[in-house]
Protein backbone atom coordinates (compact mmCIF):
# COMPACT_ATOMS: atom_id res chain seq x y z
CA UNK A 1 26.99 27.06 22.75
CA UNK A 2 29.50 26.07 25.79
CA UNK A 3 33.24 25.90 24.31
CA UNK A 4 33.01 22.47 25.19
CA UNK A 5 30.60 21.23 22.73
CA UNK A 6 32.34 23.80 20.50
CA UNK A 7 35.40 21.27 20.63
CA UNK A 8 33.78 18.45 20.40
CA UNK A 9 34.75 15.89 17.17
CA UNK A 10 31.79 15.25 15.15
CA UNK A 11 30.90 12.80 12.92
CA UNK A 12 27.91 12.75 9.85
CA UNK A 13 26.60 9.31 8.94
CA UNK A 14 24.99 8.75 5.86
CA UNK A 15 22.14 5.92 5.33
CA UNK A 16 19.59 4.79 2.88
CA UNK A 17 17.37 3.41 5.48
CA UNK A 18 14.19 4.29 6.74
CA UNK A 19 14.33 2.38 10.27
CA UNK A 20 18.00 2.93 11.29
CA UNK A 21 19.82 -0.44 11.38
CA UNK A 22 20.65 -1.13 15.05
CA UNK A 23 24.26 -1.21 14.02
CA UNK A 24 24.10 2.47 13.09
CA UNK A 25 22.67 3.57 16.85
CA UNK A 26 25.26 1.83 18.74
CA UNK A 27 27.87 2.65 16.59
CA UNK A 28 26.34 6.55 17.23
CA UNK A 29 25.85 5.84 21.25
CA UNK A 30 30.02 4.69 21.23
CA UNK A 31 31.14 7.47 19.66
CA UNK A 32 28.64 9.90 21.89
CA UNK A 33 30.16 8.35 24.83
CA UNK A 34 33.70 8.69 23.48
CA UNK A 35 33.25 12.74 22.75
CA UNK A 36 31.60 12.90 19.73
CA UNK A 37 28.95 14.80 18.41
CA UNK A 38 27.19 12.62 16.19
CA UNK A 39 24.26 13.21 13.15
CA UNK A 40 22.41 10.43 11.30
CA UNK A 41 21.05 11.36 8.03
CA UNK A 42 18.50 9.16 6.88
CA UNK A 43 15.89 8.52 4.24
CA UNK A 44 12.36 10.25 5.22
CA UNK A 45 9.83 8.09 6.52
CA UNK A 46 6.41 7.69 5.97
CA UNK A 47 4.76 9.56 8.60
CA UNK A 48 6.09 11.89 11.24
CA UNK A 49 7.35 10.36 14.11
CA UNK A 50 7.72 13.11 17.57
CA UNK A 51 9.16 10.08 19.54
CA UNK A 52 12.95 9.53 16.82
CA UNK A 53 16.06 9.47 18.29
CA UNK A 54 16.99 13.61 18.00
CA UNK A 55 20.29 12.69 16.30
CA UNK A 56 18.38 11.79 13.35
CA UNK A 57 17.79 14.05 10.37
CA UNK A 58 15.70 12.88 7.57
CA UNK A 59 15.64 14.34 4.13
CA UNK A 60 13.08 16.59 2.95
CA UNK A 61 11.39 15.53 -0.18
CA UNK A 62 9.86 18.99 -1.06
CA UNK A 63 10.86 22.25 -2.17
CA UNK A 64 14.05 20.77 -3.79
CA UNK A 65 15.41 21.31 -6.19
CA UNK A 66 16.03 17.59 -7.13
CA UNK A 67 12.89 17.08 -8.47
CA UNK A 68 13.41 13.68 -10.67
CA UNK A 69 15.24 11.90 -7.33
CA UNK A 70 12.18 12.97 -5.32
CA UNK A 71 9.82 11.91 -7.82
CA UNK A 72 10.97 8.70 -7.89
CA UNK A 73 11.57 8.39 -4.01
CA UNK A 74 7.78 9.69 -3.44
CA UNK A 75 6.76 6.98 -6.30
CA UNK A 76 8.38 4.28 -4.58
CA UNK A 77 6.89 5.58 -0.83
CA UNK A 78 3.28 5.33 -2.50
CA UNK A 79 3.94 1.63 -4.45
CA UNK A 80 5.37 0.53 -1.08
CA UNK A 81 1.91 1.32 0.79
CA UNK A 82 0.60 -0.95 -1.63
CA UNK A 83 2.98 -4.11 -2.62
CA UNK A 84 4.59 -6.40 0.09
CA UNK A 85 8.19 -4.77 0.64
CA UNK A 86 9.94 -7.87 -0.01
CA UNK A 87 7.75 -9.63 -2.05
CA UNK A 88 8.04 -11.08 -5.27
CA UNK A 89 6.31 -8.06 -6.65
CA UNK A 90 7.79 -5.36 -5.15
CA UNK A 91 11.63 -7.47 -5.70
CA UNK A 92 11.18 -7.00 -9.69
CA UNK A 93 10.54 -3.77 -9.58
CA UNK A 94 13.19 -2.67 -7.89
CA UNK A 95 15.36 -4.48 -10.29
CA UNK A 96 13.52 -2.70 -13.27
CA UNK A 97 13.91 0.53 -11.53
CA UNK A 98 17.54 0.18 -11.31
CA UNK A 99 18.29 -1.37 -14.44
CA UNK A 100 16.09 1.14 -16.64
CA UNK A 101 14.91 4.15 -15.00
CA UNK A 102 17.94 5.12 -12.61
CA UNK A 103 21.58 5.78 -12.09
CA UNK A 104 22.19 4.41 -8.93
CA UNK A 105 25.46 6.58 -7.99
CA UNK A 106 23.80 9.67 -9.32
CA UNK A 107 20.05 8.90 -7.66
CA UNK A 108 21.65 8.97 -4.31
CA UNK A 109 24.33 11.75 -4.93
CA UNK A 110 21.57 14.18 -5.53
CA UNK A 111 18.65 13.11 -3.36
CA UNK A 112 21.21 13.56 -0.28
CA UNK A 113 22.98 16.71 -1.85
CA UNK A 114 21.28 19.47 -0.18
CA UNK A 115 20.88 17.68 3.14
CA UNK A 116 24.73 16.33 3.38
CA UNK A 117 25.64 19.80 2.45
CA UNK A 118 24.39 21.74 5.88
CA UNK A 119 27.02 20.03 7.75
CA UNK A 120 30.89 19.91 8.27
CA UNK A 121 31.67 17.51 10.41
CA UNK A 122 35.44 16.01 10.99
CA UNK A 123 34.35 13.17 9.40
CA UNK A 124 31.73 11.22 7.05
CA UNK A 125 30.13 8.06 7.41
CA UNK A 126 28.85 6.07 4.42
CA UNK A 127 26.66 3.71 6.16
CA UNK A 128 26.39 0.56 3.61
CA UNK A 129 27.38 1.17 -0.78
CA UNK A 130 24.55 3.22 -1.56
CA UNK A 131 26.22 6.57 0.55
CA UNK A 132 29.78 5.73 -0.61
CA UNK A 133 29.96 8.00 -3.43
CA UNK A 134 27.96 10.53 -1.19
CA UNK A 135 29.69 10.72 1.55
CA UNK A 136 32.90 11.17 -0.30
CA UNK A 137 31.74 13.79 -1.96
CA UNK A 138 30.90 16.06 0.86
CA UNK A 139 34.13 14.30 2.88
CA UNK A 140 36.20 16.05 -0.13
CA UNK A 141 34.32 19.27 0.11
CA UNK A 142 34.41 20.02 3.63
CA UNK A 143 37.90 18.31 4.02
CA UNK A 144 36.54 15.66 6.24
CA UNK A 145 37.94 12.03 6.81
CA UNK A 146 35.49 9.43 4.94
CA UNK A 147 34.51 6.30 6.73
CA UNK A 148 32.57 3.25 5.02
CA UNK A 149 30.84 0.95 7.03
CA UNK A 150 29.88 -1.93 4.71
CA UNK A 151 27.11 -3.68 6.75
CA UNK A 152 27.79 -6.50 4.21
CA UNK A 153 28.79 -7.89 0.46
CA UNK A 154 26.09 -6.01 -1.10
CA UNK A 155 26.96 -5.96 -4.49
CA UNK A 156 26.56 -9.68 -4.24
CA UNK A 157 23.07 -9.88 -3.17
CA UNK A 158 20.50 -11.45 -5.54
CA UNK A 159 21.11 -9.17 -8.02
CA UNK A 160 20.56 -9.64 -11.49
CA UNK A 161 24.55 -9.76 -13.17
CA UNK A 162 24.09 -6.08 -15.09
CA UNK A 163 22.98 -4.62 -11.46
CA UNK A 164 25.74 -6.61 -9.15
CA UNK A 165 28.46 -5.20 -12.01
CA UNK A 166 27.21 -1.46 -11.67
CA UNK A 167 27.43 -1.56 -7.62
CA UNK A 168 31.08 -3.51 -7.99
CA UNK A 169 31.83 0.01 -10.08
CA UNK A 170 30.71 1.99 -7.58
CA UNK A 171 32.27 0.28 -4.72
CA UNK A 172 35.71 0.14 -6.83
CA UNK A 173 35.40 3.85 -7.90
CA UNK A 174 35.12 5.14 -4.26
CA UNK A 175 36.94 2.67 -1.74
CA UNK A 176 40.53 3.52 -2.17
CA UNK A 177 39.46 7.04 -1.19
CA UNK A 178 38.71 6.15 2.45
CA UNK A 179 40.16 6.50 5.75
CA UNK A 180 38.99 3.67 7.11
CA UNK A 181 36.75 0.90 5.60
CA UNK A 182 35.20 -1.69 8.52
CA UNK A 183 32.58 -4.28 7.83
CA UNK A 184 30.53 -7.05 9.70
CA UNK A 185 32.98 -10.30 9.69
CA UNK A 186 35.90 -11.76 9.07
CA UNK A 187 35.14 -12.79 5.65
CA UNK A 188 33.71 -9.83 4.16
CA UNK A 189 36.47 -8.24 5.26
CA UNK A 190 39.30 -10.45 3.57
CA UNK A 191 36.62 -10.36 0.35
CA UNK A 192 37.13 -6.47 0.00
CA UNK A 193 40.64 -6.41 0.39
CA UNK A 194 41.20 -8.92 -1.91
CA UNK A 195 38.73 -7.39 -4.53
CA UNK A 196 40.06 -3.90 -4.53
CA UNK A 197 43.31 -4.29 -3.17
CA UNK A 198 43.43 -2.64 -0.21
CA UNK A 199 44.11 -3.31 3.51
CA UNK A 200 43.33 -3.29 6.96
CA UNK A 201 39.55 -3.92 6.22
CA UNK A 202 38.62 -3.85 10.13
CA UNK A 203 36.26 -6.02 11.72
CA UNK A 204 33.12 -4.89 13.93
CA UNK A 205 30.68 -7.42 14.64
CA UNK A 206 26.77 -6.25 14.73
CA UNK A 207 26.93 -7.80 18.77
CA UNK A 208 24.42 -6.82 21.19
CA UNK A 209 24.42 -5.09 24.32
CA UNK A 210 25.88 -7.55 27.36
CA UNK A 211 23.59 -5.68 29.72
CA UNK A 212 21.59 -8.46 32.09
CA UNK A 213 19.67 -10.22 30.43
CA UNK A 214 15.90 -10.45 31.44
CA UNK A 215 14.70 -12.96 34.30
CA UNK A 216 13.67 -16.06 32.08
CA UNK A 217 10.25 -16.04 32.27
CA UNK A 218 7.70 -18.65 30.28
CA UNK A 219 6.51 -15.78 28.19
CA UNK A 220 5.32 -17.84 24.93
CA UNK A 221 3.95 -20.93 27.19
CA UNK A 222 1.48 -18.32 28.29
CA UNK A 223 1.16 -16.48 25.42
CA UNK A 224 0.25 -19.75 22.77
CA UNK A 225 -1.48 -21.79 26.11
CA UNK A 226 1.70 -24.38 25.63
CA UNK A 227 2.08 -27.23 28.46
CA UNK A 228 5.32 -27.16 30.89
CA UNK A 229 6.41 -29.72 28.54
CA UNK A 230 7.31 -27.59 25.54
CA UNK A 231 10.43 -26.92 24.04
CA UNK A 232 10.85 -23.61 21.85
CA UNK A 233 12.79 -23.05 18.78
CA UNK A 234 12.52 -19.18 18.03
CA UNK A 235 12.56 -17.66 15.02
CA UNK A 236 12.73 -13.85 15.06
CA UNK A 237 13.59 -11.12 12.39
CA UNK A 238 11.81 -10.04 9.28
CA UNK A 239 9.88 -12.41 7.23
CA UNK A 240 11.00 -12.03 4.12
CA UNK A 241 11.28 -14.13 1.00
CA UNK A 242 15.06 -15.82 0.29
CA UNK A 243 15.62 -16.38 3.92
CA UNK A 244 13.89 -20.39 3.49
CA UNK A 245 11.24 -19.63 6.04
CA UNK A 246 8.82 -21.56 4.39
CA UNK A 247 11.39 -24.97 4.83
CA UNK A 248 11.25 -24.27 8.05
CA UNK A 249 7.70 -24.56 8.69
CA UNK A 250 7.13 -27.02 6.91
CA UNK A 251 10.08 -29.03 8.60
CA UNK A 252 7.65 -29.19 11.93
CA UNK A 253 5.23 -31.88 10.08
CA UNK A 254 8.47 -34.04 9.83
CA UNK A 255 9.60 -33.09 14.06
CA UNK A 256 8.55 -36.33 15.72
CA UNK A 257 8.85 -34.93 18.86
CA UNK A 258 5.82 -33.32 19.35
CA UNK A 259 7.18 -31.43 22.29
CA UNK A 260 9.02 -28.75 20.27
CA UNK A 261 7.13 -25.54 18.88
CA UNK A 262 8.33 -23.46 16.62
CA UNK A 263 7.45 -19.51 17.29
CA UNK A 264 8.29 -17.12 14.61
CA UNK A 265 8.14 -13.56 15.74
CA UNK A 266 8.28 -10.95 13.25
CA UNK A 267 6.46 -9.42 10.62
CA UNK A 268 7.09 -9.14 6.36
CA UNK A 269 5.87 -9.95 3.33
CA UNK A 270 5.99 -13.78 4.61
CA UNK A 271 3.19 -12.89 7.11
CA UNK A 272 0.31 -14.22 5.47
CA UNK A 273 2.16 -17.17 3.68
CA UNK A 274 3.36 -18.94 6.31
CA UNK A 275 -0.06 -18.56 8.04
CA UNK A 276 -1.07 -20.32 5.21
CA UNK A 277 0.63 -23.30 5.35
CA UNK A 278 0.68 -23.53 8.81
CA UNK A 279 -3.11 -23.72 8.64
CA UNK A 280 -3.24 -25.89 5.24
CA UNK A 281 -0.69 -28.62 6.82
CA UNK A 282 -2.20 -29.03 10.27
CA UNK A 283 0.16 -26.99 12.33
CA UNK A 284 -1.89 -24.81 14.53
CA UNK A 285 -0.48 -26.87 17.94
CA UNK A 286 3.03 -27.14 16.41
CA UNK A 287 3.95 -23.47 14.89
CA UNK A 288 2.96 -20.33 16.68
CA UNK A 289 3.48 -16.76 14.19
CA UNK A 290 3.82 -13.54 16.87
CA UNK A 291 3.84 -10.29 15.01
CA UNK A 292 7.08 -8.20 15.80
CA UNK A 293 7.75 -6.32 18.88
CA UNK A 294 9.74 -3.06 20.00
CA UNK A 295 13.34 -3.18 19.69
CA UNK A 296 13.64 -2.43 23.46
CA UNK A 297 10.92 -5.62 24.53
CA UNK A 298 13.19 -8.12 22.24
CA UNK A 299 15.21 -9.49 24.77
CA UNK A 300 11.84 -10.09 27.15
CA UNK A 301 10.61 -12.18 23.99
CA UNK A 302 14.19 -14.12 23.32
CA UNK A 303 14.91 -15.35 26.37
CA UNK A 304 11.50 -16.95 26.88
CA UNK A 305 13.00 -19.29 24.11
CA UNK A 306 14.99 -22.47 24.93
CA UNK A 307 16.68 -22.03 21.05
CA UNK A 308 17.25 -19.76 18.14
CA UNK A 309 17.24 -20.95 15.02
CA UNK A 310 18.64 -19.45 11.51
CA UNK A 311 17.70 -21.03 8.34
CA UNK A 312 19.44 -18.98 5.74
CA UNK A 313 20.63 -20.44 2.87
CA UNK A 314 23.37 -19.00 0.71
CA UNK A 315 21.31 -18.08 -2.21
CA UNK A 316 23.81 -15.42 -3.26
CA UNK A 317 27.63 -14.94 -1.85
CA UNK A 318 26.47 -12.25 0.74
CA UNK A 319 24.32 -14.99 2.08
CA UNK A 320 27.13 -17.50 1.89
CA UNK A 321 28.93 -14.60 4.54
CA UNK A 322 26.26 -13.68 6.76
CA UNK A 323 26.10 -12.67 10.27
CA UNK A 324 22.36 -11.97 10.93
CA UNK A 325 21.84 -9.34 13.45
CA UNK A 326 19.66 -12.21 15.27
CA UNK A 327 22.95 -14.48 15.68
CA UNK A 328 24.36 -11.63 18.48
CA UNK A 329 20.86 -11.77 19.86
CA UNK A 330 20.90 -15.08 20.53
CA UNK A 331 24.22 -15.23 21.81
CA UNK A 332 23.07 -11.86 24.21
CA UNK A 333 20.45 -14.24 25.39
CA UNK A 334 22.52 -16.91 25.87
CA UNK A 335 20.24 -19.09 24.07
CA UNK A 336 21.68 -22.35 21.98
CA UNK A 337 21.61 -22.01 18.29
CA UNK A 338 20.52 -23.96 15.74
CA UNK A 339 21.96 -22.39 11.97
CA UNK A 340 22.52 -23.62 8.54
CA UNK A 341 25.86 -24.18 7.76
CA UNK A 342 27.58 -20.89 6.37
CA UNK A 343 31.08 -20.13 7.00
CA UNK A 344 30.55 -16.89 9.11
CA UNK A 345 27.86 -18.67 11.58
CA UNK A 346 29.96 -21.93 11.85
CA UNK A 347 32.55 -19.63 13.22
CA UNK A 348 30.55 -18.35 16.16
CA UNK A 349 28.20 -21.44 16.50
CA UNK A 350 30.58 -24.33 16.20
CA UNK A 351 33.81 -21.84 17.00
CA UNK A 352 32.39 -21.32 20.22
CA UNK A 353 30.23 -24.99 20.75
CA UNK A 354 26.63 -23.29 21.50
CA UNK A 355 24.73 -25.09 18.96
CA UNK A 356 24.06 -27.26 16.13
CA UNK A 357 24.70 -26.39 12.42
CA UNK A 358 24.14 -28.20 9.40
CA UNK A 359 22.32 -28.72 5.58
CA UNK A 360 18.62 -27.14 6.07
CA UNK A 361 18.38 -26.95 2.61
CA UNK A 362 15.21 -29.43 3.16
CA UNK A 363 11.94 -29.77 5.45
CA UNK A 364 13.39 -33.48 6.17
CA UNK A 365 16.96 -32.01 6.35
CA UNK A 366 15.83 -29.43 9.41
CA UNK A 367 13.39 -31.59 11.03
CA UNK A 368 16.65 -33.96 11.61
CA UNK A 369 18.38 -31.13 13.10
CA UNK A 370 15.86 -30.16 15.15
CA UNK A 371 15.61 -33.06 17.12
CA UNK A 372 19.29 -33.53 17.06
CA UNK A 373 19.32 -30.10 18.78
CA UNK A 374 17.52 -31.06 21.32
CA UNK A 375 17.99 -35.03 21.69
CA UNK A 376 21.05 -34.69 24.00
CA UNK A 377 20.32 -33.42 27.20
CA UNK A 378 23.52 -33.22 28.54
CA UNK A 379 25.20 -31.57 25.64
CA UNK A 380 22.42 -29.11 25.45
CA UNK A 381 22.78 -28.08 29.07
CA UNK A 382 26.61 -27.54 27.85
CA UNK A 383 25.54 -25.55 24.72
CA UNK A 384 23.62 -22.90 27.11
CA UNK A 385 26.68 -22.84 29.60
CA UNK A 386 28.78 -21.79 26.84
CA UNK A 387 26.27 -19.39 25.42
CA UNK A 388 26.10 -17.68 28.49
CA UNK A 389 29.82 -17.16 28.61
CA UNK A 390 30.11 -16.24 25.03
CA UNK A 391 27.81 -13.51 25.64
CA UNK A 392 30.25 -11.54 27.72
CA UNK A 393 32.65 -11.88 24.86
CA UNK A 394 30.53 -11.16 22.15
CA UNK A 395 29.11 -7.99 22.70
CA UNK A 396 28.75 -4.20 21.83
CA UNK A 397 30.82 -3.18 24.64
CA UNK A 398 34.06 -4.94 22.96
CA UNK A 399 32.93 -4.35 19.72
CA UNK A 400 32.00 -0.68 20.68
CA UNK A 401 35.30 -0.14 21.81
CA UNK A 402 37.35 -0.92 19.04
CA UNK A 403 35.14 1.07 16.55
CA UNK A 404 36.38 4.28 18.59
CA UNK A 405 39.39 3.07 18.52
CA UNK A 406 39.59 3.31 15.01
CA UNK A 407 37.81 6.80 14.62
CA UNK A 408 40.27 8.02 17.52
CA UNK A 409 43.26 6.99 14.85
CA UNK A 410 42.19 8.79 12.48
């Protein structure tokens, strides 16, 4: 090995997922470019995959000698094959898994043990709660800092009360152990240090890339056969239930401006229920479902949009704080934004004037916003100025920047 990747810092992140959050990658590619070596150990997918990043190191699931944890893990890989990921279904089993069958500290302690324990790095990365306890454990072994990234409130998702009160635990067992604690907005971040008492919770936004954007191009008038005519609202991100997709579609039978479409690009367990309605309320001309495309073709797809919409309603107090990744991929494309209003997106949207929010609790409620959105030509045009400057000032690059900053002081 050359002596100078002999010196090099390196840094071990830790993450439940599957497909690594886009967060995690740039947050890898800053540090890379900064002089870091950097690993990403992650859960093991499905199938092999000869084309994943190379910084990526998945878990093995045989020949352990965690047997239970992989057990369970290999259950759960062969249910998922079978039940919508975020359906219904699949949602209360989860919760019965974790309120009856496991430990959720000690599940993840052990499935990562043997894994975590082939490196040394200078420092650990708990990517989200799940790793905290993890990743301090092997920070305390091989003397390394410990980082935690908390990519939002998550013991405050819709949880049932016993399951929110074991991950509060966790997070309050583990917290005041760390180096450095960052999250995803300004609000999350005053949350944990008023919950556990610490400080300097930094901030790191999940912004895109500022790169050019792509030449706008009428991408989804060819696709859906649409007339020069049409305006389109874009919806784009998983379709999953609790994130009041099904409002939305239904708001298009009360749009009386028959030149806006709603696209929805994406794919989830909402698939085949929006299909449904779209077909059972007469929608096919109005509401256009594209399945989801490469991370790397995204920005072809969002700019062919003339607005983004996000519907979200704050179901749970992590909703109430929410910064969808597809907020900073809007801005990137400099596209107007349409948003319910939740304190975190009322700070870019309205903080910044690109956009519209308001109450889209209701299919009568959105439809009104929708055409407000649109209504105003002149205040539109002003909306996409603005996006396109806030996109050079919400971005990875600044974000990106400051995240080193923080590793580089510790």
């Amino acid at each position: 090995m050359p002596e100078q990747s002999q010196s090099k810092r390196s840094v071990v992140m830790l993450t439940a997922d599957r497909q690594i959050d886009r967060r995690i990658l740039l947050e890898a590619d800053s540090l890379e470019t900064a002089g870091w070596a950097v690993t990403i150990v992650a859960m093991p997918l499905d199938t092999e995959d000869d084309t994943e990043d190379v910084r990526i190191v998945r878990l093995s699931t045989s020949g352990s000698p965690v047997a239970r944890e992989n057990l369970i893990l290999r259950s759960y890989r062969w249910v998922r094959r079978v039940i919508p990921m975020n359906g219904a279904a699949m949602r209360a089993l989860k919760t019965w898994a974790w309120r009856y069958l496991v430990d959720q500290e000690a599940f993840f302690t052990r499935l990562f043990a043997d894994t975590a324990a082939r490196f040394s790095p200078d420092v650990f990365v708990a990517h989200d709660l799940p790793m905290l306890a993890v990743a301090r454990q092997h920070a305390a072994r091989c003397g390394a800092k410990l980082v935690y990234d908390s990519h939002e409130l998550y013991c405050e998702q819709e949880f049932s009360e016993r399951e929110k009160l074991r991950w509060a635990a966790i997070e309050a067992r583990h917290i005041g152990a760390c180096d450095a604690v960052i999250t995803v907005n300004a609000s999350i971040s005053a949350e944990l240090e008023k919950r556990y008492g610490i400080r300097n919770v930094g901030v790191i936004h999940n912004a895109d890339r500022t790169s050019t954007p792509p030449k706008r191009a009428r991408l989804f008038h060819s696709l859906f056969s649409l007339p020069d005519s049409s305006r389109i609202l874009l919806l784009q991100g998983g379709l999953s239930a609790g994130r009041n997709l099904e409002s939305l579609v239904e708001a298009m039978v009360h749009v009386r401006d028959e030149s806006i479409v709603l696209v929805i690009l994406g794919d989830g367990a909402l698939s085949k229920i929006l299909a449904t309605i779209v077909r059972n309320l007469g929608l096919g001309n109005r509401v256009f479902l594209h399945p989801a495309v490469p991370q790397a073709d995204l920005p072809r797809y969002t700019v062919a949009a003339d607005a983004g919409v996000i519907p979200y309603q704050a179901t749970c107090l992590n909703n109430h704080y929410c910064t969808p990744n597809k907020l900073f991929e809007f801005i990137a494309a400099g596209l107007p934004i349409l948003a319910s209003d939740l304190p975190e997106i009322r700070r870019m949207v309205e903080g910044r004037d690109i956009g519209l929010v308001g109450d889209m609790s209701k299919p009568q409620s959105i439809a009104r916003l929708i055409e407000a959105l649109f209504q105003d030509k002149a205040r539109f045009s002003k909306w996409m100025r603005n996006a396109s400057s806030a996109r050079q000032e919400v971005c990875w690059e600044i974000e990106g920047s400051k995240l080193v900053a923080i590793y580089e002081a510790l």
